[in-house]
PDB file of N, CA and C in Angstrom:
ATOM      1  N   UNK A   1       4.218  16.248  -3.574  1.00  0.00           N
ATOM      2  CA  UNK A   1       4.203  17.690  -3.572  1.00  0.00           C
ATOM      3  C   UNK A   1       3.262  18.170  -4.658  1.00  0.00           C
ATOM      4  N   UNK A   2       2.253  19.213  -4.434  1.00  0.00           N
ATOM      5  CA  UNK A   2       1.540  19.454  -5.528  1.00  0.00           C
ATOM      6  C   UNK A   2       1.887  20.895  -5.759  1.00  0.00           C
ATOM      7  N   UNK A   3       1.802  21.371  -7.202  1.00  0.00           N
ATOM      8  CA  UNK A   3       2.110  22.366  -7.175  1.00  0.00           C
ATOM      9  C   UNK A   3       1.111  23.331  -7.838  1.00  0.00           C
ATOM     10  N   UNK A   4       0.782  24.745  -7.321  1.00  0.00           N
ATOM     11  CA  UNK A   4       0.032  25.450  -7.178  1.00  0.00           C
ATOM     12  C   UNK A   4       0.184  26.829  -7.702  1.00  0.00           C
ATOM     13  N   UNK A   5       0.045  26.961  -9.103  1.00  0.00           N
ATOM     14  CA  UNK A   5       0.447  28.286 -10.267  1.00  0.00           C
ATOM     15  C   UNK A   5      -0.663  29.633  -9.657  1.00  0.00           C
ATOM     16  N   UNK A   6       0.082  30.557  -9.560  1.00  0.00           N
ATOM     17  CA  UNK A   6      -0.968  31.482  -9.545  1.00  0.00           C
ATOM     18  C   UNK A   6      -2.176  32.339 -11.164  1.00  0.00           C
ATOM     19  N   UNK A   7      -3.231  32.432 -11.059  1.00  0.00           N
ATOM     20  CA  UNK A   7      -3.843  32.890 -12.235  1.00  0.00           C
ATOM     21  C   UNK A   7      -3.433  33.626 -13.482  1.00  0.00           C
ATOM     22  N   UNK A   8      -3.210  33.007 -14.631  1.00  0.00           N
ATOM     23  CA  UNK A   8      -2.115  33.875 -15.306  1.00  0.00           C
ATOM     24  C   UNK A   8      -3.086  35.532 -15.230  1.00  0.00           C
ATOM     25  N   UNK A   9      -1.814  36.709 -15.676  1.00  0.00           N
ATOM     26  CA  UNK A   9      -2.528  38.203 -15.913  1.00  0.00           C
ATOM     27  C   UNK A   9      -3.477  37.947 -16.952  1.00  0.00           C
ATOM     28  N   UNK A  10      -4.148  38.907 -17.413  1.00  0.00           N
ATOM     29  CA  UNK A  10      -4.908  39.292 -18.382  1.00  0.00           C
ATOM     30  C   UNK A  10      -3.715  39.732 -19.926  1.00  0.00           C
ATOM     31  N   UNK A  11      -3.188  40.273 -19.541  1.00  0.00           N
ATOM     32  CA  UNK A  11      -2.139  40.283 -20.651  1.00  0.00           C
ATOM     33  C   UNK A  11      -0.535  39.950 -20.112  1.00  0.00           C
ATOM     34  N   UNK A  12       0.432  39.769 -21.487  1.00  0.00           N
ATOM     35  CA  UNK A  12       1.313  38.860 -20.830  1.00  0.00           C
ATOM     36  C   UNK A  12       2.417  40.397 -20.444  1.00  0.00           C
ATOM     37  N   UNK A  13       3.025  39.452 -18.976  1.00  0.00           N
ATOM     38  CA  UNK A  13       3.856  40.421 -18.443  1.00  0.00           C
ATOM     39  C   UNK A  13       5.223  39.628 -18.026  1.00  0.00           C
ATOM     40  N   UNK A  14       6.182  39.855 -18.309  1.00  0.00           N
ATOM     41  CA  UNK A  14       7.694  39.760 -18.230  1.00  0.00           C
ATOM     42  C   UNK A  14       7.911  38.759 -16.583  1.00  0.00           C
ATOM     43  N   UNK A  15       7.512  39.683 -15.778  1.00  0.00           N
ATOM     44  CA  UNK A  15       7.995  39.664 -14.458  1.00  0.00           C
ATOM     45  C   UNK A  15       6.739  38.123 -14.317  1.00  0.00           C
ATOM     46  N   UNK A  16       6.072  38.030 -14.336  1.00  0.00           N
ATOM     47  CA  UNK A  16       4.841  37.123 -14.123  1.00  0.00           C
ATOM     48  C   UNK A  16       5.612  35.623 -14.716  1.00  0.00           C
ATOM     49  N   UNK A  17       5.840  36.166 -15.895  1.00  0.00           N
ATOM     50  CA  UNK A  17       6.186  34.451 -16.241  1.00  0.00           C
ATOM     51  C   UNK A  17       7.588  34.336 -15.713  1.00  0.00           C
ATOM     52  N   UNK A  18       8.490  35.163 -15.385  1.00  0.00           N
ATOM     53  CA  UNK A  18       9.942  34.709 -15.043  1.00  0.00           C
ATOM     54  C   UNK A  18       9.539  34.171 -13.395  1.00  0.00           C
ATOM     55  N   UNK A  19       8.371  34.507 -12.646  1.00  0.00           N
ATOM     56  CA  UNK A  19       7.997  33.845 -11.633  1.00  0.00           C
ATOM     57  C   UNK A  19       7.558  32.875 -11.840  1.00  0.00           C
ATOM     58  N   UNK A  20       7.094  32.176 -12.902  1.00  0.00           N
ATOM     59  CA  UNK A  20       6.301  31.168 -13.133  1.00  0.00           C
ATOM     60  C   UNK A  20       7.170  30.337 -13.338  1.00  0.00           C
ATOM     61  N   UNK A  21       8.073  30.401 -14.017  1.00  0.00           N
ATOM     62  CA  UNK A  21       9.700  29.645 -14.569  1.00  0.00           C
ATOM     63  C   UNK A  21      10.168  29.695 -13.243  1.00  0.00           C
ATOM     64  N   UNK A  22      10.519  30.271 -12.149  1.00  0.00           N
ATOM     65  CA  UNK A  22      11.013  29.894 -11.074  1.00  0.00           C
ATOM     66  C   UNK A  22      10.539  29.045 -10.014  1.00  0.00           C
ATOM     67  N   UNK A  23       8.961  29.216 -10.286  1.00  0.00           N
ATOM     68  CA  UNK A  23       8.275  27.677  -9.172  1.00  0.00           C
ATOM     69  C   UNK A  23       8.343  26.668  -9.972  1.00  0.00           C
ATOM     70  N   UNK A  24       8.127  26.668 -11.723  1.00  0.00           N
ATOM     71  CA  UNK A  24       7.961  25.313 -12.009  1.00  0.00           C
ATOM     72  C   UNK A  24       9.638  24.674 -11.512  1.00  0.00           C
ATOM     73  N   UNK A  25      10.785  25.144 -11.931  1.00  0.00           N
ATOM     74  CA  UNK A  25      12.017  25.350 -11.743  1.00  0.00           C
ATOM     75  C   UNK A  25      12.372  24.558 -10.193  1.00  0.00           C
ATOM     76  N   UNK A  26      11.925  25.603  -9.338  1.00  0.00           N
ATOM     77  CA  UNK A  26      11.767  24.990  -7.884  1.00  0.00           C
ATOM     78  C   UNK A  26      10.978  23.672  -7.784  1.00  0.00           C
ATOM     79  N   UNK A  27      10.253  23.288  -7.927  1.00  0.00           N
ATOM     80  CA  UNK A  27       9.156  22.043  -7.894  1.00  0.00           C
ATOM     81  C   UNK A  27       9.877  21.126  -8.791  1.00  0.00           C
ATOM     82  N   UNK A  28      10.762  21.308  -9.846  1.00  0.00           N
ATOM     83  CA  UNK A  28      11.078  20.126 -10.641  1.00  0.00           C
ATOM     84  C   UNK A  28      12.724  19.840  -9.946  1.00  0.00           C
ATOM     85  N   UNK A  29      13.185  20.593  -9.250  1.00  0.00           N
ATOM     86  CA  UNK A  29      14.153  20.503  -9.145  1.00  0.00           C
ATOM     87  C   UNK A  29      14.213  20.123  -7.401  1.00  0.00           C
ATOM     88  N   UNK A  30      12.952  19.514  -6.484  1.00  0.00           N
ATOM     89  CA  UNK A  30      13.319  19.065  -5.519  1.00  0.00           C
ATOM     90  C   UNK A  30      12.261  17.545  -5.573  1.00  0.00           C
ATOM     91  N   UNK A  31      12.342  16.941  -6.892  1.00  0.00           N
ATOM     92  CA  UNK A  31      12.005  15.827  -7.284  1.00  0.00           C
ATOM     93  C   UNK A  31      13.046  14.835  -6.968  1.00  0.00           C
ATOM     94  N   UNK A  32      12.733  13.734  -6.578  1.00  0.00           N
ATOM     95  CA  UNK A  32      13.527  12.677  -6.176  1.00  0.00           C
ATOM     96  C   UNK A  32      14.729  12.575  -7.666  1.00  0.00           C
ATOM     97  N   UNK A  33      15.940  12.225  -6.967  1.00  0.00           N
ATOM     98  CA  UNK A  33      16.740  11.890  -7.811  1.00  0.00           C
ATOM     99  C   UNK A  33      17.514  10.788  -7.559  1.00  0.00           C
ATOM    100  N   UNK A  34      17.469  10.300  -8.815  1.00  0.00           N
ATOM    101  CA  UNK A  34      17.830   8.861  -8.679  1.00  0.00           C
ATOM    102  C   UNK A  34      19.792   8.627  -7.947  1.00  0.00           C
ATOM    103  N   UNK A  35      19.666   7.984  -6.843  1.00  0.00           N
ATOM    104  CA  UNK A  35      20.919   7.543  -6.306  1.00  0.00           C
ATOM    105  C   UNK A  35      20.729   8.165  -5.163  1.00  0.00           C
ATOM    106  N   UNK A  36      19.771   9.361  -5.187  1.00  0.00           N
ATOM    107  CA  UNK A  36      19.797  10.247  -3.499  1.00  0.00           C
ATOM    108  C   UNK A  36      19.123   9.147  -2.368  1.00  0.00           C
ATOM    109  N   UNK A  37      18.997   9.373  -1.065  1.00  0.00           N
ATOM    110  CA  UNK A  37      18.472   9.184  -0.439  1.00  0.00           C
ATOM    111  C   UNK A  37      16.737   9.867   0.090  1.00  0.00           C
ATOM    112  N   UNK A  38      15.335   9.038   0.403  1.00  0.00           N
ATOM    113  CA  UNK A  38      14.570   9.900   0.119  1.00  0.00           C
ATOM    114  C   UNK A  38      13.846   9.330   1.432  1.00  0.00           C
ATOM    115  N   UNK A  39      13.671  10.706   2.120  1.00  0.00           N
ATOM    116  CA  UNK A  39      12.484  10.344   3.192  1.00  0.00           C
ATOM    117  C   UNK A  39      10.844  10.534   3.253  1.00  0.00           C
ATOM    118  N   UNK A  40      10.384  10.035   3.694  1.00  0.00           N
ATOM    119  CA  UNK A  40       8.873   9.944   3.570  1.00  0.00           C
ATOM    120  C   UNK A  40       8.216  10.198   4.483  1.00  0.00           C
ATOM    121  N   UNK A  41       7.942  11.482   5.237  1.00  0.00           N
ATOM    122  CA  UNK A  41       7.584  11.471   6.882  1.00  0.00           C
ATOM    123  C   UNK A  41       6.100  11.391   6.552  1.00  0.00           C
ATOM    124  N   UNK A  42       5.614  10.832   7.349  1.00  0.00           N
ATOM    125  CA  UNK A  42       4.379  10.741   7.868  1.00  0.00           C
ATOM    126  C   UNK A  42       3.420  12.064   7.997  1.00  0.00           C
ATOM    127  N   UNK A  43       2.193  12.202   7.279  1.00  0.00           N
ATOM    128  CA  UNK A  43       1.510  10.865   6.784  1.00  0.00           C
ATOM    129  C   UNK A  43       1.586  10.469   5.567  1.00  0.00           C
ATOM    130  N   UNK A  44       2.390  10.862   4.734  1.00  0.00           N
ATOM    131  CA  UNK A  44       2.869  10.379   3.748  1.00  0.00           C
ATOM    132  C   UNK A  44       3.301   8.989   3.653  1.00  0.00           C
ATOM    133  N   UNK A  45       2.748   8.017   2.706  1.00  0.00           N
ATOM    134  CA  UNK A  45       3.695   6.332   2.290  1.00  0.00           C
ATOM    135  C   UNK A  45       4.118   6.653   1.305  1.00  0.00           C
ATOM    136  N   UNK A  46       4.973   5.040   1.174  1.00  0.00           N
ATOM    137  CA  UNK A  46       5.230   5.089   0.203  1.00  0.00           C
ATOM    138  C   UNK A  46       4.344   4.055  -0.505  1.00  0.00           C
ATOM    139  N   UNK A  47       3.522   4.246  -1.932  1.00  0.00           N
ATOM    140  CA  UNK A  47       3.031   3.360  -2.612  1.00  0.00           C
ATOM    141  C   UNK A  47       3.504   2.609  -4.118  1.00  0.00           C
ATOM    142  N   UNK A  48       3.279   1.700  -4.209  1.00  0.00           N
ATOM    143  CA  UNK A  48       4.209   0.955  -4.892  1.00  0.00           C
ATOM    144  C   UNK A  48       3.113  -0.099  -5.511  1.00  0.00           C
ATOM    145  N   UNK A  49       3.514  -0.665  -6.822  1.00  0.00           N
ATOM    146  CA  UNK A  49       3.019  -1.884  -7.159  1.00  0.00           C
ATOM    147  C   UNK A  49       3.119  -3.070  -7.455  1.00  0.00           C
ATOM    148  N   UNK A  50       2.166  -4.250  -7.049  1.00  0.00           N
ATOM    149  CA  UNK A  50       3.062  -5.542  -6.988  1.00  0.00           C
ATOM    150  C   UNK A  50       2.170  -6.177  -8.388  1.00  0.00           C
ATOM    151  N   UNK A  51       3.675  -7.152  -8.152  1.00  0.00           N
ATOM    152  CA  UNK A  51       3.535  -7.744  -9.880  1.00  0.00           C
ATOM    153  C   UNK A  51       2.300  -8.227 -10.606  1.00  0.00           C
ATOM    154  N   UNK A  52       1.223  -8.537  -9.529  1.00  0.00           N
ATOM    155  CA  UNK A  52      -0.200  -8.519  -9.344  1.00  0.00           C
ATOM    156  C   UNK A  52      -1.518  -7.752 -10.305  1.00  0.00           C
ATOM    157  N   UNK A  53      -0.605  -5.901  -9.991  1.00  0.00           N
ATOM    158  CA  UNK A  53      -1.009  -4.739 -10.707  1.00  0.00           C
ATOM    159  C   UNK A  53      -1.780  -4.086  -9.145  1.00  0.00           C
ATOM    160  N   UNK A  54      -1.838  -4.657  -7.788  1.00  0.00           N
ATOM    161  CA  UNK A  54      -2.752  -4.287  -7.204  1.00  0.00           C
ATOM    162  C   UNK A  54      -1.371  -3.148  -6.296  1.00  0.00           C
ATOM    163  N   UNK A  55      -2.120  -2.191  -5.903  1.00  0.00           N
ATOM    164  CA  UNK A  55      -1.503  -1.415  -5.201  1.00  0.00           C
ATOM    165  C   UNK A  55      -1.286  -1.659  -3.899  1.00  0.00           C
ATOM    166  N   UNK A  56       0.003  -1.455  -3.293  1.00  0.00           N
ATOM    167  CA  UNK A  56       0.422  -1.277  -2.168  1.00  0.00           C
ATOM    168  C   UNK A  56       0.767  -0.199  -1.487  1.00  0.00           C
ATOM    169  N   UNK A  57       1.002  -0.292   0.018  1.00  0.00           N
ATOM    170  CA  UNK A  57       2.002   1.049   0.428  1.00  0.00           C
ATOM    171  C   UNK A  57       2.842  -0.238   1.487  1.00  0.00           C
ATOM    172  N   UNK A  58       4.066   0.548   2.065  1.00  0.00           N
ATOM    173  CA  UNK A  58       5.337   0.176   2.471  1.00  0.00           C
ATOM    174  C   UNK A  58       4.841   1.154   3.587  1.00  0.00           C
ATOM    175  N   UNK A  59       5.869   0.535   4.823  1.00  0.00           N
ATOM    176  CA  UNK A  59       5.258   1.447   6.185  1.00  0.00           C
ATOM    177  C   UNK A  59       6.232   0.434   7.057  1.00  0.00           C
ATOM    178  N   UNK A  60       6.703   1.444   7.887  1.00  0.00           N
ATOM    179  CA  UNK A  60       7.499   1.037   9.258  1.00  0.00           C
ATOM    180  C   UNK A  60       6.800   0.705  10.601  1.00  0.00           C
ATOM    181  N   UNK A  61       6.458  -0.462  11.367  1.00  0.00           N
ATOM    182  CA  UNK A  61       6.044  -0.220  12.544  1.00  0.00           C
ATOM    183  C   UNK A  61       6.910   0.387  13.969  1.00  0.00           C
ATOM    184  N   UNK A  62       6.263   0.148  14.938  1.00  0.00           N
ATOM    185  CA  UNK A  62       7.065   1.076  15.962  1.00  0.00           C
ATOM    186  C   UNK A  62       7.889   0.425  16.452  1.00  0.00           C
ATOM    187  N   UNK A  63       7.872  -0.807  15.890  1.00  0.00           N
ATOM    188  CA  UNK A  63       9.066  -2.076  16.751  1.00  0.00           C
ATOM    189  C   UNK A  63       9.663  -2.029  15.030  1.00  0.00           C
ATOM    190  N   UNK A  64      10.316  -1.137  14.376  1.00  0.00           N
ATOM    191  CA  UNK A  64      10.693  -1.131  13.445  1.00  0.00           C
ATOM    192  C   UNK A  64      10.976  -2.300  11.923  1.00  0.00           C
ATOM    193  N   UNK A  65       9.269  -3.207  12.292  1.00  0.00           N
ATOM    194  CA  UNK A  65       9.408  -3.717  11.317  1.00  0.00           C
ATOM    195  C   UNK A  65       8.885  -3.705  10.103  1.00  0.00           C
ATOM    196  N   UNK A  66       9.011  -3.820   8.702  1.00  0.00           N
ATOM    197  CA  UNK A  66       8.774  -3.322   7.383  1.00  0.00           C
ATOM    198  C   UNK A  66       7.516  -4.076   7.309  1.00  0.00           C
ATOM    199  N   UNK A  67       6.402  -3.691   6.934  1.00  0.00           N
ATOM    200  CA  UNK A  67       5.065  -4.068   6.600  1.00  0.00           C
ATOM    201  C   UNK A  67       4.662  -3.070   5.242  1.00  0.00           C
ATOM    202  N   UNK A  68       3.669  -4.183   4.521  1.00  0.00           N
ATOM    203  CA  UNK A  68       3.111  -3.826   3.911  1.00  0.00           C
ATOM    204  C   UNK A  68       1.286  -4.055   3.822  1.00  0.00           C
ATOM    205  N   UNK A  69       0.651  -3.095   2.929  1.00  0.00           N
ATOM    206  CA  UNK A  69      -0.550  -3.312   2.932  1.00  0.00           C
ATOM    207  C   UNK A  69      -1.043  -2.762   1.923  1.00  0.00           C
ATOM    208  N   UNK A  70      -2.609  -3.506   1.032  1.00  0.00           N
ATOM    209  CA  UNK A  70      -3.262  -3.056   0.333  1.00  0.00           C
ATOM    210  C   UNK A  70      -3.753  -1.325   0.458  1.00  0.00           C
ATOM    211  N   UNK A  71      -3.740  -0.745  -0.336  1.00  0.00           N
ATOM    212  CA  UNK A  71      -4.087   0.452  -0.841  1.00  0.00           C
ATOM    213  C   UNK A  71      -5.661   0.532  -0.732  1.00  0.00           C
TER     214      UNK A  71
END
């Protein structure tokens, strides 16, 4: 998820940053948490690294078997 601040004002205004505190707020708070369950839809992977240092991604085929592949 990337997240995308709008231009701060020219001078500081109340209402502006209590919006700003509510996306960072929102965006940190639909971060994976540890013990949840997490899906990855497509085209999104998942990438990961092996003990190597070389990068991978993880990926399901359509006969549902777990493959992996270089990055």
């Amino acid at each position: 998820m990337r997240l995308k601040l709008p231009p701060p004002p020219a001078q500081y205004d109340p209402l502006y940053e209590a919006q700003r505190n509510r996306l960072i707020e929102q965006a940190m708070n639909s971060k994976y948490t540890m013990g949840e369950d997490v899906f990855i839809h497509p085209p999104a992977r998942l990438l990961m690294v092996d003990e190597d240092g070389h990068h991978v991604y993880i990926y399901i085929t359509h006969s549902e078997q777990v493959k992996a592949g270089h990055v």
